[in-house]
Protein backbone atom coordinates (compact mmCIF):
# COMPACT_ATOMS: atom_id res chain seq x y z
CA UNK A 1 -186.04 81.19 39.37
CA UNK A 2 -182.89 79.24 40.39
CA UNK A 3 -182.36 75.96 41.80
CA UNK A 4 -180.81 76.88 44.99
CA UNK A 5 -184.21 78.98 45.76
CA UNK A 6 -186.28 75.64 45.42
CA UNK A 7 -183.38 73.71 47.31
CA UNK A 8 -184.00 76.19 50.24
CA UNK A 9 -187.30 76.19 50.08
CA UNK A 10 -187.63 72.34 50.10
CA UNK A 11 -185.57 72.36 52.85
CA UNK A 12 -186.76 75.04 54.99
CA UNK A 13 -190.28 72.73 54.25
CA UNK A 14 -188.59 69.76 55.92
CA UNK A 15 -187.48 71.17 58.71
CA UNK A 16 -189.39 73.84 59.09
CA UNK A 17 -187.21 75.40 61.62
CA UNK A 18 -184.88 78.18 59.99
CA UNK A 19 -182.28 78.09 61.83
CA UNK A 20 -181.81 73.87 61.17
CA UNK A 21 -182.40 74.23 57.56
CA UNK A 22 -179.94 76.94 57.64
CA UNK A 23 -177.45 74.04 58.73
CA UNK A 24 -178.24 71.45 56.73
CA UNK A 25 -177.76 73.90 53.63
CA UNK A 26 -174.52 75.72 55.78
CA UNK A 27 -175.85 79.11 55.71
CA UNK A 28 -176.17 82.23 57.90
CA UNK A 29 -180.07 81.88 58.68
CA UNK A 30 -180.51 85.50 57.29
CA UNK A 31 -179.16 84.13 53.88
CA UNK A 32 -181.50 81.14 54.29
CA UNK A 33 -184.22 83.63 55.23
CA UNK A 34 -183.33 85.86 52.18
CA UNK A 35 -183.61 83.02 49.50
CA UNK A 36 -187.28 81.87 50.65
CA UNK A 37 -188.22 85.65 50.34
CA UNK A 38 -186.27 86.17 46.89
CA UNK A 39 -188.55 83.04 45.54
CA UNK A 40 -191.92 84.29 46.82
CA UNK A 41 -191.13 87.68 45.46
CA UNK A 42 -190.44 85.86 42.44
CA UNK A 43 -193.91 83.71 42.20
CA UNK A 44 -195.85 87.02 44.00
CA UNK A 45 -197.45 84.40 46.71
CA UNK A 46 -196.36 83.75 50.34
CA UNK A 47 -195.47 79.53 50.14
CA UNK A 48 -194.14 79.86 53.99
CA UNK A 49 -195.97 81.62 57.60
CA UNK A 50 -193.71 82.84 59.72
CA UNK A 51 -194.82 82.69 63.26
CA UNK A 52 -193.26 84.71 65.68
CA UNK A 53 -194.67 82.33 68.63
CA UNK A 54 -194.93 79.40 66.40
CA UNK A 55 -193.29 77.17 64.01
CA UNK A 56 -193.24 77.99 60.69
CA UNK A 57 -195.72 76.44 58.47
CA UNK A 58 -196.40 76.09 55.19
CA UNK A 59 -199.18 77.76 53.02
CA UNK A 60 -201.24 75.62 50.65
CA UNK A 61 -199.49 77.16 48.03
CA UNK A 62 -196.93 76.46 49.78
CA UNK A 63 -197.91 72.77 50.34
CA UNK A 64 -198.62 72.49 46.31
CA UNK A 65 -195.39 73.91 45.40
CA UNK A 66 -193.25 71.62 47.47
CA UNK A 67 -194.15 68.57 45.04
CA UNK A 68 -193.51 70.21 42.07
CA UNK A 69 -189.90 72.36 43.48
CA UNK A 70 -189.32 68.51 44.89
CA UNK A 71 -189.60 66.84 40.84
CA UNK A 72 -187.65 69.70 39.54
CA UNK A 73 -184.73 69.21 41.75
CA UNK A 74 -184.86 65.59 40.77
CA UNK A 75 -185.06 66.19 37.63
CA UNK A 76 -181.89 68.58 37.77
CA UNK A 77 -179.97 65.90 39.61
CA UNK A 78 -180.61 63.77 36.65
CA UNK A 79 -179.79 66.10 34.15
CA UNK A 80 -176.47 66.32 35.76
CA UNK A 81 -176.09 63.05 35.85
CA UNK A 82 -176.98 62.64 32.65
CA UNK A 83 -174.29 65.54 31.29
CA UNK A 84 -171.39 63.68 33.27
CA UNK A 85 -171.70 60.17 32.34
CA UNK A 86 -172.12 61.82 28.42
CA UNK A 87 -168.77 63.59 29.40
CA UNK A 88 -167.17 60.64 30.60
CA UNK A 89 -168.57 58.64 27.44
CA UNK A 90 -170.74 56.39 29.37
CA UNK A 91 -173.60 57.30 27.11
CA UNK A 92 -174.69 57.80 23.13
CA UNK A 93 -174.21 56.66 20.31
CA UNK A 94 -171.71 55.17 17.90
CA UNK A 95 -170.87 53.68 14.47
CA UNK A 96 -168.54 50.96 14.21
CA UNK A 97 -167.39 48.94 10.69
CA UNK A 98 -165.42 45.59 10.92
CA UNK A 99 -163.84 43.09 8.35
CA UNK A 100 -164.55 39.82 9.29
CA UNK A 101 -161.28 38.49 11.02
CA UNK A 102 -162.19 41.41 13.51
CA UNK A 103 -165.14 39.31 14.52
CA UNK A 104 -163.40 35.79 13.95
CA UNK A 105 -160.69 36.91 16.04
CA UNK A 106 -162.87 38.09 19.07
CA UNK A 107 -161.29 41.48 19.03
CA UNK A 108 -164.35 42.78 18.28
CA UNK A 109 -166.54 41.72 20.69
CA UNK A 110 -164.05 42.24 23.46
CA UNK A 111 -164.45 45.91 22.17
CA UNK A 112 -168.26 45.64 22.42
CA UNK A 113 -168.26 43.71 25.76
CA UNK A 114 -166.33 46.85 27.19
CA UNK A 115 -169.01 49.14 25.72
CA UNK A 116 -171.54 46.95 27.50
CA UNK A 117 -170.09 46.70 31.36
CA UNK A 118 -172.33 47.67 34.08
CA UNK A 119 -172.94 51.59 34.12
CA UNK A 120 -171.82 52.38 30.68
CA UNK A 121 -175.26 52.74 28.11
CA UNK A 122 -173.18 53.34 25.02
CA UNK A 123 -175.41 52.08 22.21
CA UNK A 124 -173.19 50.64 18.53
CA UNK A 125 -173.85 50.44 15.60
CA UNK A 126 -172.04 47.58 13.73
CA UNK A 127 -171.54 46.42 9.90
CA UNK A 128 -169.47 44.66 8.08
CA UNK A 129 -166.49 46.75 5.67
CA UNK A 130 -163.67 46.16 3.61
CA UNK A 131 -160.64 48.14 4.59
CA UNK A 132 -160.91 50.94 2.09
CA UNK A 133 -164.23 51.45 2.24
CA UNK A 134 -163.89 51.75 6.18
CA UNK A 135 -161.09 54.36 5.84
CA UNK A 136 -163.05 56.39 3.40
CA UNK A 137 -166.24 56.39 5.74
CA UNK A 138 -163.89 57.23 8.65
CA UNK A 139 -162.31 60.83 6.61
CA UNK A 140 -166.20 61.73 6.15
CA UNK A 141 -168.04 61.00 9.39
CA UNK A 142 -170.03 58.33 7.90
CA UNK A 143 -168.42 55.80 10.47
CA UNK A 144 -166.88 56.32 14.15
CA UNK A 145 -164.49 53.76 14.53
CA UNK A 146 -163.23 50.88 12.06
CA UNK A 147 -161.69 47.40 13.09
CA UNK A 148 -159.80 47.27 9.47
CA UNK A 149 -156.24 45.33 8.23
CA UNK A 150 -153.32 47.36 9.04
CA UNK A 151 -151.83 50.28 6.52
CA UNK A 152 -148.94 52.17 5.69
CA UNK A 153 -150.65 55.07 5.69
CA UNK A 154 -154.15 56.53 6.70
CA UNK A 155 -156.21 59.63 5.36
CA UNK A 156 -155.49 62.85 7.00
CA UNK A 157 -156.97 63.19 10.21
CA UNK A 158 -157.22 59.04 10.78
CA UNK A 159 -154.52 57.37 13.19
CA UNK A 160 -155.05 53.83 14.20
CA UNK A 161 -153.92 51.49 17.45
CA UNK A 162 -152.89 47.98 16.57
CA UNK A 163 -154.93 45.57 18.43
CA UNK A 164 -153.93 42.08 17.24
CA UNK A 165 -150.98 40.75 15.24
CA UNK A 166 -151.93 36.62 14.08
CA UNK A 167 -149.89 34.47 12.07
CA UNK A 168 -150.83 34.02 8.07
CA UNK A 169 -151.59 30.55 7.12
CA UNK A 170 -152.65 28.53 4.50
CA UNK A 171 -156.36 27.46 3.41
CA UNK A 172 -156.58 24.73 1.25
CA UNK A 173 -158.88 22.59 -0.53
CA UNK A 174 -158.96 19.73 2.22
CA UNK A 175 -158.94 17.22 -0.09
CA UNK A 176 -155.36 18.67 -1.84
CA UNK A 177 -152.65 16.71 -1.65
CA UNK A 178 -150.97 19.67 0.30
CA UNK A 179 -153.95 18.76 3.04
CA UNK A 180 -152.04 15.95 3.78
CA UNK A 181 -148.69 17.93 5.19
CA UNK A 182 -149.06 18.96 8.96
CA UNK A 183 -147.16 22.45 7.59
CA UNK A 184 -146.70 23.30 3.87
CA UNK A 185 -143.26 24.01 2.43
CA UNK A 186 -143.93 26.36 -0.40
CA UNK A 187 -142.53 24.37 -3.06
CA UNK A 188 -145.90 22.35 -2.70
CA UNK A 189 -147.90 25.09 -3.85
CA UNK A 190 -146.13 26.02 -7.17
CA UNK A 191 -149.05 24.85 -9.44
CA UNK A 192 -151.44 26.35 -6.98
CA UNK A 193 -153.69 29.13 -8.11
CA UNK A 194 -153.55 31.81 -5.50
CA UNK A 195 -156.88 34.08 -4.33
CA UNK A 196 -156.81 37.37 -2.87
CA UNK A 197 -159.14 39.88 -1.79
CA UNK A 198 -158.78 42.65 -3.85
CA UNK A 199 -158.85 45.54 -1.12
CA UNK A 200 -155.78 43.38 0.16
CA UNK A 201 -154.01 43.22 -2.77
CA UNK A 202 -151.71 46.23 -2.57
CA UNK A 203 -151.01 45.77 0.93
CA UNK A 204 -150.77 42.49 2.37
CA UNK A 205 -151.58 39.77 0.23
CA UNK A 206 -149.90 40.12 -3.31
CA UNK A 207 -146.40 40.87 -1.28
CA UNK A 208 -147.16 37.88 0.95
CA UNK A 209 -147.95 35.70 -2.13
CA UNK A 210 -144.63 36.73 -3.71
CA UNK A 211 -142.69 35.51 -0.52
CA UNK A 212 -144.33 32.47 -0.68
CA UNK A 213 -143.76 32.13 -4.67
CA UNK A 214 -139.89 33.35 -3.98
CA UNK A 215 -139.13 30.73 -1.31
CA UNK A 216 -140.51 28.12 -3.52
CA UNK A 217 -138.64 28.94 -6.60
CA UNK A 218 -141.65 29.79 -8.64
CA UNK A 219 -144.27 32.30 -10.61
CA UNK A 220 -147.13 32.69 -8.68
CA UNK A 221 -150.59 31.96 -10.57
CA UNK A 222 -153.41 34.11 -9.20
CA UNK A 223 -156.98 33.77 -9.49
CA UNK A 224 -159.20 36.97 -10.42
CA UNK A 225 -159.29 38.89 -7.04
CA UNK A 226 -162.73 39.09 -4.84
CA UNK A 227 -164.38 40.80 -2.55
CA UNK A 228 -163.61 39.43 0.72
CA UNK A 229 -161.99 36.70 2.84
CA UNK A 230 -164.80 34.43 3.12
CA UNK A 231 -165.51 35.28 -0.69
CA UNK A 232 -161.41 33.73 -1.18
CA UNK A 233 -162.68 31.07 1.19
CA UNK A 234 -165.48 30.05 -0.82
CA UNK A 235 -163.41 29.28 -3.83
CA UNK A 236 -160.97 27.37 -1.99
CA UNK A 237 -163.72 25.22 -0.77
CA UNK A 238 -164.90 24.25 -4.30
CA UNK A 239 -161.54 23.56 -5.13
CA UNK A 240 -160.61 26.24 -7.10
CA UNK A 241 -157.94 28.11 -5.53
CA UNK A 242 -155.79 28.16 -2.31
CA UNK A 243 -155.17 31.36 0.07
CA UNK A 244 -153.05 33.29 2.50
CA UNK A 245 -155.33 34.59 5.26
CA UNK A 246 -155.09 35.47 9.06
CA UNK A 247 -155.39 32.61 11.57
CA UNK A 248 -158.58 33.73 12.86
CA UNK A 249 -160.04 32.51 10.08
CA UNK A 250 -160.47 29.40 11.19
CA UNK A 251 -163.25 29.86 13.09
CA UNK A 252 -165.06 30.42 9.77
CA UNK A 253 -165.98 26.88 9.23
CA UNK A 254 -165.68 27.08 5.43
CA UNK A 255 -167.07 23.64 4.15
CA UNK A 256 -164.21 21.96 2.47
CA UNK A 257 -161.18 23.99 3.66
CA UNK A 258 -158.34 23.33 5.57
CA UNK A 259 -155.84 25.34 7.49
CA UNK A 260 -152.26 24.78 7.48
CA UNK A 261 -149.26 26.51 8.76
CA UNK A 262 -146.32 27.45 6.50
CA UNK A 263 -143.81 25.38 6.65
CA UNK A 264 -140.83 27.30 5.79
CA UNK A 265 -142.19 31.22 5.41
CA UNK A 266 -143.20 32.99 8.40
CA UNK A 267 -145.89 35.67 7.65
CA UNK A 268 -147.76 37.96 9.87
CA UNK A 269 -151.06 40.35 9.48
CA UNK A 270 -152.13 43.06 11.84
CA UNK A 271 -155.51 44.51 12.68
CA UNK A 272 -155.90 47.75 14.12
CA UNK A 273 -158.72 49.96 15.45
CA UNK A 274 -159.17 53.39 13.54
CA UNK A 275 -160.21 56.67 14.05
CA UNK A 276 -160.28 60.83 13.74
CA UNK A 277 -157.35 62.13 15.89
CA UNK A 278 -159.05 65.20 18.00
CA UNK A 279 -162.18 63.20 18.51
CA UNK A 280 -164.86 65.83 19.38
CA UNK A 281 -167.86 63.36 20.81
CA UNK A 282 -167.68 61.69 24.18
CA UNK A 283 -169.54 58.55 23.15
CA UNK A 284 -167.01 57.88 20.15
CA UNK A 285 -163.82 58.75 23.05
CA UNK A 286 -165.40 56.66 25.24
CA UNK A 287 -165.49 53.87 22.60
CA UNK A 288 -161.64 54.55 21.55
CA UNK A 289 -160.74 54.48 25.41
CA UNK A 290 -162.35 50.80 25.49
CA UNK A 291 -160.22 50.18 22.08
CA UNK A 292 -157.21 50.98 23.60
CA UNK A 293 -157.85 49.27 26.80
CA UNK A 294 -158.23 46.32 24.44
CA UNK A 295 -155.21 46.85 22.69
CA UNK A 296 -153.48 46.73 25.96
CA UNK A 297 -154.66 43.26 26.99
CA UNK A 298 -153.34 40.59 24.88
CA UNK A 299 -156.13 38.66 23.30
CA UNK A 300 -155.18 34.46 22.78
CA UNK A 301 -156.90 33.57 19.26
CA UNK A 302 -157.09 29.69 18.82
């Protein structure tokens, strides 16, 4: 049975005149006329009387067949409907992994806010994951898209699109004497004890401590790596250590750490949004379209 039988039909009901269904659907009435008999043939009952001094009329199988052939065309409509907004990645399903400063920053959420505008049912998935662990998940399929520190390099198959690049600064114990300059020259942190995460080691923080050591004429001391940022944070707090992070940390609201710009080294950080090149699902595209939309809007972080 095909839709355009039950589109006829419903039609031909409505009207029931031939020849003005035949215009609302913009066929020859013996087209029009061939459809209706095509689905009767195809059920074995008569749904429509054909007069030949009166209006056509429907049958009561006729009448009870209407209803339903009305819900199935609905329900086709909606199907449709359904299949293009998928295509267009409107709806579905994706997972999403973050380090922190992607929240702290707001990139995130402007991400997820996108996801969320009127029309668009995308449902996310969100957790919290340190930059290697994110590009792992991303080369197996156990993630979608990852909000992760910049790299050099990315597994085969990953490509990323820088979204934000903040200024490093300084935490501090806010009760250091360093607290007390409005910007910190690095000579003032030579008996320091420096913190890192350890997924940032490699690539951002142990190069960014040595600047900072080098323009202060010094060795730099460094505390046992940790997990995170807000792990580094907590030790700073407690006194213990001092750290290099991205500005948008600030928003953490560490309990006994200040923030303080360098005074004399200027250091950067990027985050960037990752995922598979040749993305096969439209709800994942139609996240990375919303990523890059981001990316293209300059996001203030204060």
């Amino acid at each position: 049975m095909e839709l355009r039988w039950l589109e006829t039909f419903v039609t031909v009901a409505e009207e029931l005149h031939f020849a003005r269904a035949a215009d609302r659907l913009h066929l020859a009435p013996s087209a029009l006329s061939a459809q209706v008999r095509a689905l009767e043939s195809h059920l074995g009952v008569r749904l429509i009387d054909r007069g030949r001094r009166t209006r056509p009329a429907l049958t009561s199988a006729g009448r009870l067949f209407l209803e339903e052939a009305r819900l199935t065309l609905a329900q086709a409509a909606r199907a449709e409907a359904v299949g293009r907004r998928a295509g267009r990645g409107e709806l579905g399903h994706a997972e999403i992994a973050y380090v922190a400063s992607a929240a702290f920053s707001g990139v995130l959420t402007d991400v997820l806010t996108r996801c969320a505008a009127p029309g668009t049912e995308l449902t996310v998935q969100v957790r919290e994951l340190e930059t290697p662990a994110q590009l792992e998940a991303l080369a197996c399929g156990d993630i979608d898209v990852g909000f992760l520190r910049w790299r050099p390099r990315y597994p085969p198959g990953v490509t990323a699109t820088c979204l934000l690049t903040e200024q490093i600064v300084l935490a501090l114990p806010a009760g250091a004497p360093s607290a007390a300059y409005e910007a910190v020259p690095a000579a003032a942190l030579r008996d320091e004890s420096f913190v890192a995460p350890h997924f940032d080691e490699e690539y951002g923080c142990r190069d960014q401590i040595l600047q900072v050591a080098e323009q202060g004429g010094f060795s730099p001391r460094c505390a046992p790596a940790v997990r995170d940022f807000i792990a580094a944070l907590t030790l700073v707090g407690g006194g213990l250590a001092v750290a290099l992070v991205p500005d948008s940390l600030r928003r953490a609201h560490v309990p006994g750490v200040a923030y303080r710009p360098l005074a004399d080294v200027a250091l950067t950080t990027r985050l960037v949004g990752a995922y598979r090149k040749g993305e096969t699902s439209p709800a994942v595209r139609g996240v990375i379209r919303r990523l890059r939309e981001a990316a293209a809007t300059p996001l203030a972080v204060g």
